[in-house]
N, C-alpha and C. Protein backbone atom coordinates (compact mmCIF):
# COMPACT_ATOMS: atom_id res chain seq x y z
N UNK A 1 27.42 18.19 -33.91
CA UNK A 1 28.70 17.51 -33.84
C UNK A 1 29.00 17.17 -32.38
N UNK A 2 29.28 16.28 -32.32
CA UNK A 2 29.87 15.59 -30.99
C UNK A 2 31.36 15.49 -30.86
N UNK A 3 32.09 16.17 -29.47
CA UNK A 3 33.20 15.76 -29.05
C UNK A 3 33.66 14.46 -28.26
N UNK A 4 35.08 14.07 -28.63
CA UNK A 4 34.96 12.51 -28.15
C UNK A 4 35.73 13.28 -27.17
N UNK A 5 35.87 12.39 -25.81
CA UNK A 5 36.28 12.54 -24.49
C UNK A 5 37.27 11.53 -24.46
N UNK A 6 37.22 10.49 -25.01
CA UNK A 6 37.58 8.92 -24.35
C UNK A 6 37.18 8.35 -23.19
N UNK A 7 37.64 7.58 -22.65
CA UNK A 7 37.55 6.90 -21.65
C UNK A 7 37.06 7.76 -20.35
N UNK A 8 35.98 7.99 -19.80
CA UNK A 8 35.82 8.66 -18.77
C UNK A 8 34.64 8.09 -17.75
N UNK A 9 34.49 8.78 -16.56
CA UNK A 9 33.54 8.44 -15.51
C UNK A 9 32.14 9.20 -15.73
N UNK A 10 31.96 9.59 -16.96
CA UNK A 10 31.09 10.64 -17.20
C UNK A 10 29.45 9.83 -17.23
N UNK A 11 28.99 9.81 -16.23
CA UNK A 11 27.85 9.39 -16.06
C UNK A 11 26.91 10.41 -15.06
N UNK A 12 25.61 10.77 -15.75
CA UNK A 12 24.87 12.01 -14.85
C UNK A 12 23.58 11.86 -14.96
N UNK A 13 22.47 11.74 -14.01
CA UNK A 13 23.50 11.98 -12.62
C UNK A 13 24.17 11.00 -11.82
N UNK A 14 25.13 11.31 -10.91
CA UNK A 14 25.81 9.89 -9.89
C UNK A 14 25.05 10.55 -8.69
N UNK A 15 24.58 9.50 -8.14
CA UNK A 15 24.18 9.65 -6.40
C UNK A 15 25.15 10.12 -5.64
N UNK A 16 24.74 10.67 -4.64
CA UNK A 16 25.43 11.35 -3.21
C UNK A 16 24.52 10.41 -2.65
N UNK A 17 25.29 9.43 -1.84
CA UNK A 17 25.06 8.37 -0.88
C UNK A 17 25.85 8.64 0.72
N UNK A 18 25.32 8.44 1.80
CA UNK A 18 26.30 9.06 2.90
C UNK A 18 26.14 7.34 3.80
N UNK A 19 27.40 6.56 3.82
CA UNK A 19 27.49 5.42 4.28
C UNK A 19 27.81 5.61 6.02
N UNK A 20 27.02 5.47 6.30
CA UNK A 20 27.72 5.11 8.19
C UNK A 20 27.78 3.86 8.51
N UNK A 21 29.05 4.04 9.38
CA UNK A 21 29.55 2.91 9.82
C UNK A 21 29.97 3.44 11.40
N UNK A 22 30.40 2.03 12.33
CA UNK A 22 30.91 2.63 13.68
C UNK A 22 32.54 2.00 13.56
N UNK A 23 33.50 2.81 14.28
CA UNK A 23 34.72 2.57 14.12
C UNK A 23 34.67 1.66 15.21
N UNK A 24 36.19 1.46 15.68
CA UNK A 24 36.30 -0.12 16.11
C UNK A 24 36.55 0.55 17.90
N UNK A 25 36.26 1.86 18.05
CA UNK A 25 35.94 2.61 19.74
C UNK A 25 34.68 2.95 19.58
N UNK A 26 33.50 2.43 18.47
CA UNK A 26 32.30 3.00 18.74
C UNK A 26 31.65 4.28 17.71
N UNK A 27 32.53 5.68 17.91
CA UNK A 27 32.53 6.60 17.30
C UNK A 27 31.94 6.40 15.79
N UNK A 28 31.32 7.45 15.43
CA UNK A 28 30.66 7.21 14.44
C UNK A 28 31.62 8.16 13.46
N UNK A 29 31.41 7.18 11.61
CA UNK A 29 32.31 7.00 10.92
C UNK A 29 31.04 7.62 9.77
N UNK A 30 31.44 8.52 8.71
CA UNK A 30 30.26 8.78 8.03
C UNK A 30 31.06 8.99 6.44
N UNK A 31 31.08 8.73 5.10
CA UNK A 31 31.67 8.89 4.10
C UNK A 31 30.66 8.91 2.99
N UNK A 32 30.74 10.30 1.98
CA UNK A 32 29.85 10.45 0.66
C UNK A 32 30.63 9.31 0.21
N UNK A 33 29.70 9.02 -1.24
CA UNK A 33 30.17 7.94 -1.96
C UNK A 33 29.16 8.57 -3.11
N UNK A 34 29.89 8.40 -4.39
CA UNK A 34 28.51 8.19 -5.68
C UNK A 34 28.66 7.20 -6.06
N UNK A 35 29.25 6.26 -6.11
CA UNK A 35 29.58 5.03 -7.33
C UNK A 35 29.04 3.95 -6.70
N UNK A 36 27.63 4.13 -6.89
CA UNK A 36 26.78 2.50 -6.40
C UNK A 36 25.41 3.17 -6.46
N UNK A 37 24.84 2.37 -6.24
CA UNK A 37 23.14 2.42 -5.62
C UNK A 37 22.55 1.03 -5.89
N UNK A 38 21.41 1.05 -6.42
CA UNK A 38 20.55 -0.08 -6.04
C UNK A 38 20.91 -1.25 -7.40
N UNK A 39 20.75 -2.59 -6.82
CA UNK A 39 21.55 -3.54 -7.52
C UNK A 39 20.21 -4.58 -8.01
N UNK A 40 19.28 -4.72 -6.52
CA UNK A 40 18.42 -5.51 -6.63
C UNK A 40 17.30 -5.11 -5.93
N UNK A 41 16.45 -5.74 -5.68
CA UNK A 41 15.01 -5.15 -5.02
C UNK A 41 15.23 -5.03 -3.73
N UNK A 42 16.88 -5.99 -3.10
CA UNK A 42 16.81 -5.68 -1.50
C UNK A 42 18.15 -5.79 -1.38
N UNK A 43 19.01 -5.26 -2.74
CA UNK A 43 20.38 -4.99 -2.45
C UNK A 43 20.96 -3.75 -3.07
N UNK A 44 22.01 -3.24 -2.16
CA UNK A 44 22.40 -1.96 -2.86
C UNK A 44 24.00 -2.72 -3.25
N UNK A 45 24.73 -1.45 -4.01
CA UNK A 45 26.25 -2.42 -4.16
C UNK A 45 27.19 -0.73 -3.93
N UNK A 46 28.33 -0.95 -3.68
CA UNK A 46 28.92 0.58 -3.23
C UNK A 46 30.20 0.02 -3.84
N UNK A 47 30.56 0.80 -4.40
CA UNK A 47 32.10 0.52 -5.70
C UNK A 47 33.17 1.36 -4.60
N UNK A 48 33.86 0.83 -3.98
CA UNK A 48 34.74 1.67 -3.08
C UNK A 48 36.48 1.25 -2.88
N UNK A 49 36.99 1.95 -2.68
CA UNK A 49 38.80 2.22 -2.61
C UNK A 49 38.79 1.22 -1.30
N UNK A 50 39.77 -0.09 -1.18
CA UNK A 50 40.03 -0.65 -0.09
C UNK A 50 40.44 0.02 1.07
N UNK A 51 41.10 0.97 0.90
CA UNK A 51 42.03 1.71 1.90
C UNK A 51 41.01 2.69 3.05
N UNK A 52 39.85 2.62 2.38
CA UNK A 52 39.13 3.57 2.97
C UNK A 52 38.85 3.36 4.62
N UNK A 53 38.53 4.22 5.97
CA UNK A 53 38.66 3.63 6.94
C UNK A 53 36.82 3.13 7.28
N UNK A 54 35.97 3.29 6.34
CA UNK A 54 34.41 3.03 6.44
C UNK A 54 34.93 1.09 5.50
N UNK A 55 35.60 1.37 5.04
CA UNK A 55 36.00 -0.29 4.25
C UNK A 55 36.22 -1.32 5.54
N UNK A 56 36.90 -0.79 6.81
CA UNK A 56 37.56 -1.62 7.42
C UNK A 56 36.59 -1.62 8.57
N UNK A 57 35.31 -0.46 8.32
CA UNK A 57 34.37 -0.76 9.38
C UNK A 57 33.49 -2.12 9.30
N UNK A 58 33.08 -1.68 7.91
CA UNK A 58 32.08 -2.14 7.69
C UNK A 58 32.52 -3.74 7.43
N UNK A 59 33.97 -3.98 7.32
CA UNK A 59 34.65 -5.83 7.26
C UNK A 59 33.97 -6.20 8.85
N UNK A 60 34.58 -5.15 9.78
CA UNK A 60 34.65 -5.81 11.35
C UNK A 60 33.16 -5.63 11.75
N UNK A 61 32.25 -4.53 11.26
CA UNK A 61 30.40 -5.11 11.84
C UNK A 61 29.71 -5.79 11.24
N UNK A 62 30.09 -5.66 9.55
CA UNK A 62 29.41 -6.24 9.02
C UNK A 62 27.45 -5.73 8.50
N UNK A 63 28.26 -4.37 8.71
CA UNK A 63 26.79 -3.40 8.50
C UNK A 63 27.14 -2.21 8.04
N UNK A 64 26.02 -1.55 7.39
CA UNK A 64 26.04 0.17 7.27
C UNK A 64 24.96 0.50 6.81
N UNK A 65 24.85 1.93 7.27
CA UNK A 65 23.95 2.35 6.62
C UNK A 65 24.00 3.46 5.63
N UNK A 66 23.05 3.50 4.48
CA UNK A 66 23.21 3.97 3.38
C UNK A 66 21.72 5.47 3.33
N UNK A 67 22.44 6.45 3.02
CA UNK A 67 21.36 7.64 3.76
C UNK A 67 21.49 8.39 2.31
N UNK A 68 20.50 9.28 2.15
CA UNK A 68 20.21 10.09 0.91
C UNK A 68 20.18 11.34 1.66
N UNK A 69 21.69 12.48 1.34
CA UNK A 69 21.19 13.82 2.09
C UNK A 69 20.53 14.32 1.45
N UNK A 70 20.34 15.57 2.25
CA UNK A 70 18.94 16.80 1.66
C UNK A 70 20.19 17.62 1.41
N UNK A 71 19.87 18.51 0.70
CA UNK A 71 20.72 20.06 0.62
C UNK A 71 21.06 21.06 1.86
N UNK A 72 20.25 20.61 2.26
CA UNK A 72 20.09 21.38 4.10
C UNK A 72 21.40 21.04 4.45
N UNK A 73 22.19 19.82 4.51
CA UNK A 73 23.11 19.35 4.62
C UNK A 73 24.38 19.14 4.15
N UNK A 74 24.21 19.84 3.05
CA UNK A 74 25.30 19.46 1.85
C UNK A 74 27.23 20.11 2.56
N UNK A 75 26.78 21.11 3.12
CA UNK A 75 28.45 21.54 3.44
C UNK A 75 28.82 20.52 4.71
N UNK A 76 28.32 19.63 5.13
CA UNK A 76 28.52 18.52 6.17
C UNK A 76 28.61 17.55 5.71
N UNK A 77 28.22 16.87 4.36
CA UNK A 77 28.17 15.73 3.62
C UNK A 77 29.34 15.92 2.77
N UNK A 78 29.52 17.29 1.80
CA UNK A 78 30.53 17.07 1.60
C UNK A 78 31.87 17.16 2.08
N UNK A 79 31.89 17.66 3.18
CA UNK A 79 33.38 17.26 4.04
C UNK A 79 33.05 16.16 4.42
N UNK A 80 32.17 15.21 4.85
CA UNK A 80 32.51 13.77 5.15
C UNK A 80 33.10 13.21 3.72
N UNK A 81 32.88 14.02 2.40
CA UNK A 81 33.72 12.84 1.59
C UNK A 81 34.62 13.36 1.31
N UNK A 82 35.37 14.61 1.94
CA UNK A 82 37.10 15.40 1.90
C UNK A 82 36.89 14.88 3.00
N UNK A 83 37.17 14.64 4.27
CA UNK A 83 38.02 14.07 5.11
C UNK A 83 37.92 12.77 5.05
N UNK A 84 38.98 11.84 5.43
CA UNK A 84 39.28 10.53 6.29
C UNK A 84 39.26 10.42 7.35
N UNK A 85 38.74 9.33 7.34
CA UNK A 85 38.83 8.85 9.31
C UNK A 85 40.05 8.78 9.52
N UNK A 86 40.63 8.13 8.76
CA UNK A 86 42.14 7.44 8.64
C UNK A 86 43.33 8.51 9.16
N UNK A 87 42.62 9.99 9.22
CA UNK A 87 43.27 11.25 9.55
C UNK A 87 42.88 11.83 10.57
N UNK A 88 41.68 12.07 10.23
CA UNK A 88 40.78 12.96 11.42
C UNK A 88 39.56 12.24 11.72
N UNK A 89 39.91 11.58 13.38
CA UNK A 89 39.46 10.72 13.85
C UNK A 89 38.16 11.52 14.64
N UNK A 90 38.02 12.88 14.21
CA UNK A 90 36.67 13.26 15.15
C UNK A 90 36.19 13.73 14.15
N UNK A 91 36.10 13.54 12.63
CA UNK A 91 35.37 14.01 11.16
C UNK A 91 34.45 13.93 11.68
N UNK A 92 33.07 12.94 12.23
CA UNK A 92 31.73 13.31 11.96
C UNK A 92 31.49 14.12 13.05
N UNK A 93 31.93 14.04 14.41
CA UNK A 93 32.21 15.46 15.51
C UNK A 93 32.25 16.56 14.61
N UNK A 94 32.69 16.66 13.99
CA UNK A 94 33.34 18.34 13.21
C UNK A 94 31.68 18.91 12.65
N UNK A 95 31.29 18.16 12.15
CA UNK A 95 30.59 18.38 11.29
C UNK A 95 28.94 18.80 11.87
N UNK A 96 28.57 18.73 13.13
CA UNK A 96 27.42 18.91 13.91
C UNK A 96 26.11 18.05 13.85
N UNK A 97 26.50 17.09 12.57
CA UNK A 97 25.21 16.20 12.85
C UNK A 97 24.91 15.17 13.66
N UNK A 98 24.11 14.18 14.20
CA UNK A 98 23.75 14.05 15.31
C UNK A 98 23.20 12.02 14.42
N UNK A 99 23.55 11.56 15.38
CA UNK A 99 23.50 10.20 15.18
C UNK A 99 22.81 9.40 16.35
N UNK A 100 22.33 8.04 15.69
CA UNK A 100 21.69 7.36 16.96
C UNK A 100 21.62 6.01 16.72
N UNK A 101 21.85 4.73 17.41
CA UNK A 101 22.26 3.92 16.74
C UNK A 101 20.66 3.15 15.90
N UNK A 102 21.49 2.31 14.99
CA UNK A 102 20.61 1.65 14.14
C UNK A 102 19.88 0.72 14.99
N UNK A 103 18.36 0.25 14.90
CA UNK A 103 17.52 -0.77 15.71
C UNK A 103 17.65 -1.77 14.81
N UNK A 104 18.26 -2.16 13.95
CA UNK A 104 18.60 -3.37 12.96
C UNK A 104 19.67 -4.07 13.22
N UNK A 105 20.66 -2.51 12.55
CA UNK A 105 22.00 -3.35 12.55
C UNK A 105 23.24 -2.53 12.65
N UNK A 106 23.73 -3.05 12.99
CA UNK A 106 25.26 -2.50 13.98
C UNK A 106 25.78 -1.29 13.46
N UNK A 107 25.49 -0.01 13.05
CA UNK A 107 25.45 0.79 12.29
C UNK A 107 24.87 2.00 12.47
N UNK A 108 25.46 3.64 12.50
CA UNK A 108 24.64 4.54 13.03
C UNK A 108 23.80 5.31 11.98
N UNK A 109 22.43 5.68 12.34
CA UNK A 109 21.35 6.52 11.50
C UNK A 109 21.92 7.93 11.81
N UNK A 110 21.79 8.80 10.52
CA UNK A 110 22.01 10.22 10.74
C UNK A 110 20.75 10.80 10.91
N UNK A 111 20.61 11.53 11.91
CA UNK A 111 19.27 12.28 12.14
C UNK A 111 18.91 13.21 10.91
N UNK A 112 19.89 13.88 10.36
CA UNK A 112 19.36 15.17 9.92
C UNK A 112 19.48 14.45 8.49
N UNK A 113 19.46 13.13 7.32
CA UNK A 113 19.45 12.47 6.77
C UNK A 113 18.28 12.20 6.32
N UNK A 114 17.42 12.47 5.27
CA UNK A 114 15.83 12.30 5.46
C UNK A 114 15.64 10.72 5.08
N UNK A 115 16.01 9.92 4.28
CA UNK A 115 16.19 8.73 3.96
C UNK A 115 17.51 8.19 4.54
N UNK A 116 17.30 6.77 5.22
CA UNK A 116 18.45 5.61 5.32
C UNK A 116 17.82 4.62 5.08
N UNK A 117 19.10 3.59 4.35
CA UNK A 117 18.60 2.52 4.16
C UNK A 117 19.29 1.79 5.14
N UNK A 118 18.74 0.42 6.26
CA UNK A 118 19.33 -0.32 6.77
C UNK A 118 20.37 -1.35 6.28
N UNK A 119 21.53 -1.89 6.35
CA UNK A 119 22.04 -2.89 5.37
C UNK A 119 22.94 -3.73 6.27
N UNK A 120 23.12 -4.88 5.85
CA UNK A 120 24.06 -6.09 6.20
C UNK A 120 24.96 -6.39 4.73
N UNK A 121 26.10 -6.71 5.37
CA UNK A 121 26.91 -7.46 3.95
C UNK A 121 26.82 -8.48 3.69
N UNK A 122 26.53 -8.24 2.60
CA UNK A 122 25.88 -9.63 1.72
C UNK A 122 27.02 -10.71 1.34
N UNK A 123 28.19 -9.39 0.87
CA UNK A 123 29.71 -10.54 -0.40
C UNK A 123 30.65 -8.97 -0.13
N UNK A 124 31.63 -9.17 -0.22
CA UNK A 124 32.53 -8.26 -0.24
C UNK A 124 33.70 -8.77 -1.47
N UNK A 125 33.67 -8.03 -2.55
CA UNK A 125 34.25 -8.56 -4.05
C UNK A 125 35.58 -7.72 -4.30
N UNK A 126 36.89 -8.30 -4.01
CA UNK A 126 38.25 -7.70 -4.02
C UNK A 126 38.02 -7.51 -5.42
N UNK A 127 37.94 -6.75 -6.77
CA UNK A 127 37.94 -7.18 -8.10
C UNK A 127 39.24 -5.91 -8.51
N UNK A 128 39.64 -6.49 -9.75
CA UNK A 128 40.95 -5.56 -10.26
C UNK A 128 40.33 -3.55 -10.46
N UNK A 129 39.10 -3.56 -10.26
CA UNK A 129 38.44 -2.56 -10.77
C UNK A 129 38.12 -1.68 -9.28
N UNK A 130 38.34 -2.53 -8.61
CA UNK A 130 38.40 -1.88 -6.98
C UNK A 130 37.34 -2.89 -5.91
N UNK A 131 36.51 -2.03 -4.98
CA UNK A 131 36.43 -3.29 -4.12
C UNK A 131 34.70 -3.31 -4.42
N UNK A 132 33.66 -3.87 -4.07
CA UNK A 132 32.68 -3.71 -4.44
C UNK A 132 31.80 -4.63 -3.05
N UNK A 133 31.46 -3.85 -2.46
CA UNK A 133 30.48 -4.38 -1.33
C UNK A 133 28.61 -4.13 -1.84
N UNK A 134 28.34 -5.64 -1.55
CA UNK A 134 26.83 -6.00 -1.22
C UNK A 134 26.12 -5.86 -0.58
N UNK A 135 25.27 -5.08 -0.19
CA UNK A 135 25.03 -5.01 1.11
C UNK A 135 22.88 -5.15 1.26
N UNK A 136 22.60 -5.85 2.19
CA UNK A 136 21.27 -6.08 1.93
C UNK A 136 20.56 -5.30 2.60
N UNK A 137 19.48 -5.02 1.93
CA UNK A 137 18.75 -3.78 2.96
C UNK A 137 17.69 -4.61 3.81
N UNK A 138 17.94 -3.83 4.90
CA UNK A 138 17.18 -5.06 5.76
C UNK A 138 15.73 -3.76 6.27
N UNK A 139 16.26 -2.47 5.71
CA UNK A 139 14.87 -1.73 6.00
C UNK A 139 15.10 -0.43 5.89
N UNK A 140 14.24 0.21 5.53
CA UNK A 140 14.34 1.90 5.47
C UNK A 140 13.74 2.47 6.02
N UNK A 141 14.42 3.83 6.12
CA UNK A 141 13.62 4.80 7.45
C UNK A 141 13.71 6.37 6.61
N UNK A 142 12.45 6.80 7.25
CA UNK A 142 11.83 8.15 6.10
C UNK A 142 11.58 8.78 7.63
N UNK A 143 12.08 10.05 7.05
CA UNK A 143 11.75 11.46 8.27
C UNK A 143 9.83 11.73 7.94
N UNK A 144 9.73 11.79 8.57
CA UNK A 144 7.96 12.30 7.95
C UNK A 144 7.93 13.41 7.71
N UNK A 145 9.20 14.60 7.54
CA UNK A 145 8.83 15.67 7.05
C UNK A 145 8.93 15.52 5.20
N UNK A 146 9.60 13.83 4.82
CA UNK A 146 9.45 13.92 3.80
C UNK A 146 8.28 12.62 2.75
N UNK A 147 7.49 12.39 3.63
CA UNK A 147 6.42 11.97 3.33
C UNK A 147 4.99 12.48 2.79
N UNK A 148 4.58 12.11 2.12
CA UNK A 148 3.28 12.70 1.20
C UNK A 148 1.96 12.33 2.11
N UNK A 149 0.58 12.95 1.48
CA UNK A 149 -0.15 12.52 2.23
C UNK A 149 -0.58 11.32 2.76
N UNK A 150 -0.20 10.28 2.14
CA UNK A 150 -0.63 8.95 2.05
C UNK A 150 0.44 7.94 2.47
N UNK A 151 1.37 8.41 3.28
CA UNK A 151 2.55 8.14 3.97
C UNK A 151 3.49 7.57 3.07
N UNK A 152 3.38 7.85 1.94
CA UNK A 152 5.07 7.38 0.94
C UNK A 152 5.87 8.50 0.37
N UNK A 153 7.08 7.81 0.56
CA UNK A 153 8.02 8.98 0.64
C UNK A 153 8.34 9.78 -0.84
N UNK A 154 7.97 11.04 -0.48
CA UNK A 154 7.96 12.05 -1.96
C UNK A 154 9.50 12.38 -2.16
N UNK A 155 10.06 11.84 -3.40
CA UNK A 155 11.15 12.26 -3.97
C UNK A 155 11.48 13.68 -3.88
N UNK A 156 10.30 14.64 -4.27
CA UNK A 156 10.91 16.15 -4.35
C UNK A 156 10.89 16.27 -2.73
N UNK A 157 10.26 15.83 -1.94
CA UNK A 157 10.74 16.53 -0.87
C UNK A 157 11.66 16.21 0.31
N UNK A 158 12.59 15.34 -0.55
CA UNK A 158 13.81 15.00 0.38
C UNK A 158 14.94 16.03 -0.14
N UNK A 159 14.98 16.87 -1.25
CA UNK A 159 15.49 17.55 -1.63
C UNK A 159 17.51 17.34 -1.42
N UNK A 160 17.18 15.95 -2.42
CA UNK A 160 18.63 15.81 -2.57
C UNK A 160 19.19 16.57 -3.36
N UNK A 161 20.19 16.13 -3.79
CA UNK A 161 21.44 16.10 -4.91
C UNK A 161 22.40 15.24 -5.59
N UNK A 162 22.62 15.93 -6.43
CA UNK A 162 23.34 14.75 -7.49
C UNK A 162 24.87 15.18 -7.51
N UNK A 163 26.02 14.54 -7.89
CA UNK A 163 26.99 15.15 -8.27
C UNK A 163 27.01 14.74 -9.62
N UNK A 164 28.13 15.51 -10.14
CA UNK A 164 28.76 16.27 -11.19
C UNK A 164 29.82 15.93 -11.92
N UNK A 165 30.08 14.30 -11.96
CA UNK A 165 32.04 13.87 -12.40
C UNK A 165 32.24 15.18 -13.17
N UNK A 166 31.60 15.42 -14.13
CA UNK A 166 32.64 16.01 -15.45
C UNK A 166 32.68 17.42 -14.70
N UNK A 167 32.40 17.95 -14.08
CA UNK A 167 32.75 19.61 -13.42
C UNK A 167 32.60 19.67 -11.69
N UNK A 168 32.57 18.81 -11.68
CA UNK A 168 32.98 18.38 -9.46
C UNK A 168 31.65 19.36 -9.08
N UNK A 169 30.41 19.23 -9.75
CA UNK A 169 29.60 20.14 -9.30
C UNK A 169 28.41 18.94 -8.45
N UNK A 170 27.59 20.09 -7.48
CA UNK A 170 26.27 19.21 -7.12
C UNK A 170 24.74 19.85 -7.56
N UNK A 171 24.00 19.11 -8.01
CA UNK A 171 22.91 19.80 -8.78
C UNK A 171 21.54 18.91 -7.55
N UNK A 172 20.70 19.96 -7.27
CA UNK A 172 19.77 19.83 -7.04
C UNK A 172 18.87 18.80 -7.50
N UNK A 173 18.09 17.67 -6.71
CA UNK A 173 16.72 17.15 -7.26
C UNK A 173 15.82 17.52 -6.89
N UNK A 174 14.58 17.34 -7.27
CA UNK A 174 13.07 17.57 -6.84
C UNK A 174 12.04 17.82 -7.73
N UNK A 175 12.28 18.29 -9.15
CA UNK A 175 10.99 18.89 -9.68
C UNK A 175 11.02 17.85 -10.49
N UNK A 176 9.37 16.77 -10.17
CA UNK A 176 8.88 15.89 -11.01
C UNK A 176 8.44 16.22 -12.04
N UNK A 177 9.35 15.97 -13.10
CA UNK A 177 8.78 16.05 -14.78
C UNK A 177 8.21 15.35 -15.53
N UNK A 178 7.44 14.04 -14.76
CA UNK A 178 7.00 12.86 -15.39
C UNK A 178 6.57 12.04 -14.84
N UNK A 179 5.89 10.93 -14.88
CA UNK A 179 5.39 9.08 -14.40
C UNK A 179 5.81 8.36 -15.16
N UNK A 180 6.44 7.32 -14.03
CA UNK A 180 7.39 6.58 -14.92
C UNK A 180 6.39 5.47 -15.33
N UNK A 181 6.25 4.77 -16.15
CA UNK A 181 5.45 3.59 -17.00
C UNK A 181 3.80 4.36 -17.52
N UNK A 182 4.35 5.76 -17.50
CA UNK A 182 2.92 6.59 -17.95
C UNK A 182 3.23 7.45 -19.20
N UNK A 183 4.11 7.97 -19.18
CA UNK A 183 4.94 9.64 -19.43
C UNK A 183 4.90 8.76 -21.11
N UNK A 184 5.45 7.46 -21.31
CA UNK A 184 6.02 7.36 -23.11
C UNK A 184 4.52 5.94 -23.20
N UNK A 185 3.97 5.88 -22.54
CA UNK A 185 2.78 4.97 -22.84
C UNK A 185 1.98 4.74 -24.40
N UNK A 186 2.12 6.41 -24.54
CA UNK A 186 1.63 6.87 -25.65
C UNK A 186 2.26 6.10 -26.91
N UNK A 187 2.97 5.80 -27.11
CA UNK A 187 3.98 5.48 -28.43
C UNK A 187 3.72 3.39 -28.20
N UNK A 188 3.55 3.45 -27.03
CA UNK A 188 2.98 1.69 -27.14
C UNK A 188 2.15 1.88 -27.83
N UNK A 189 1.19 2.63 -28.07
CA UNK A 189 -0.10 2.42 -28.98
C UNK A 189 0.18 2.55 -30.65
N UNK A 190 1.21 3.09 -31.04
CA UNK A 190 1.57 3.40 -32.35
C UNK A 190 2.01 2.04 -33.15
């Protein structure tokens, strides 16, 4: 038997995405996000609250970057998405991680971040559902501690996380249970 919920955000897992942006003195601006990821083969899309102060960065550079934390990181990622800039104007100071600017685009890389994606804004979409930025990846950057032998980047060993809508929890990724266009192959043949 199944319970009905109604109307909810209940989708699992949602990404932990960590967007940097530079504020309008430079200072670097850093905010979790789950509600987006990849849209197209060289676009991501980020479903976000206008008011936000990474919203009003990313209008005036016209860049950000989009980073996948590790767990190593998680009590620093998630206070970047409890605080505001809009409040506490030295949030990514607080937090001890270490930034350097982007060689793309106007936008800072988090060091301790094992994946970023580079991005430019593509469309910025006011919609009744909230605001929805495009943003194109113009390139990605992999720590080589999370690279495989053959220099592509191994999912388990960036050792993200997922969040949790229905219980505000974060769950671990990494243990490959499958190949994708291999794993149900079997049943094409039936």
């Amino acid at each position: 038997m199944k319970k009905d919920f109604g109307v909810q955000p209940y989708l699992f897992p949602m990404p932990t995405y960590m967007i940097g942006t530079y504020n309008e003195d430079d200072t670097v601006d850093v905010m979790m996000m789950a509600w987006g990821g990849i849209c197209a083969e060289d676009m991501v899309a980020l479903n976000l609250e206008a008011d936000h102060k990474t919203v009003a960065n990313i209008k005036a550079r016209g860049a950000f970057t989009l980073a996948v934390p590790g767990a190593d990181t998680l009590e620093a990622s998630d206070y970047l998405g409890i605080a505001t800039a809009n409040k506490t104007a030295d949030k990514f100071a607080r937090t001890g991680l270490h930034a350097v600017k982007s060689q793309r685009v106007d936008a800072p890389v988090i060091e301790e971040y094992p994946v970023t994606l580079e991005c430019t804004v593509e469309k910025m979409e006011d919609e009744p559902y909230g605001l929805r930025v495009l943003g194109r990846i113009v390139n990605v950057l992999a720590d080589e501690k999370v690279l495989d032998e053959k220099g592509k980047i191994d999912a388990g060993k960036i050792n993200a996380f997922a969040f949790d809508q229905m219980q505000n929890g974060y769950y671990g990724i990494g243990e490959k249970i499958g190949q994708a266009w291999k794993s149900g192959a079997g049943l094409v043949k039936k």
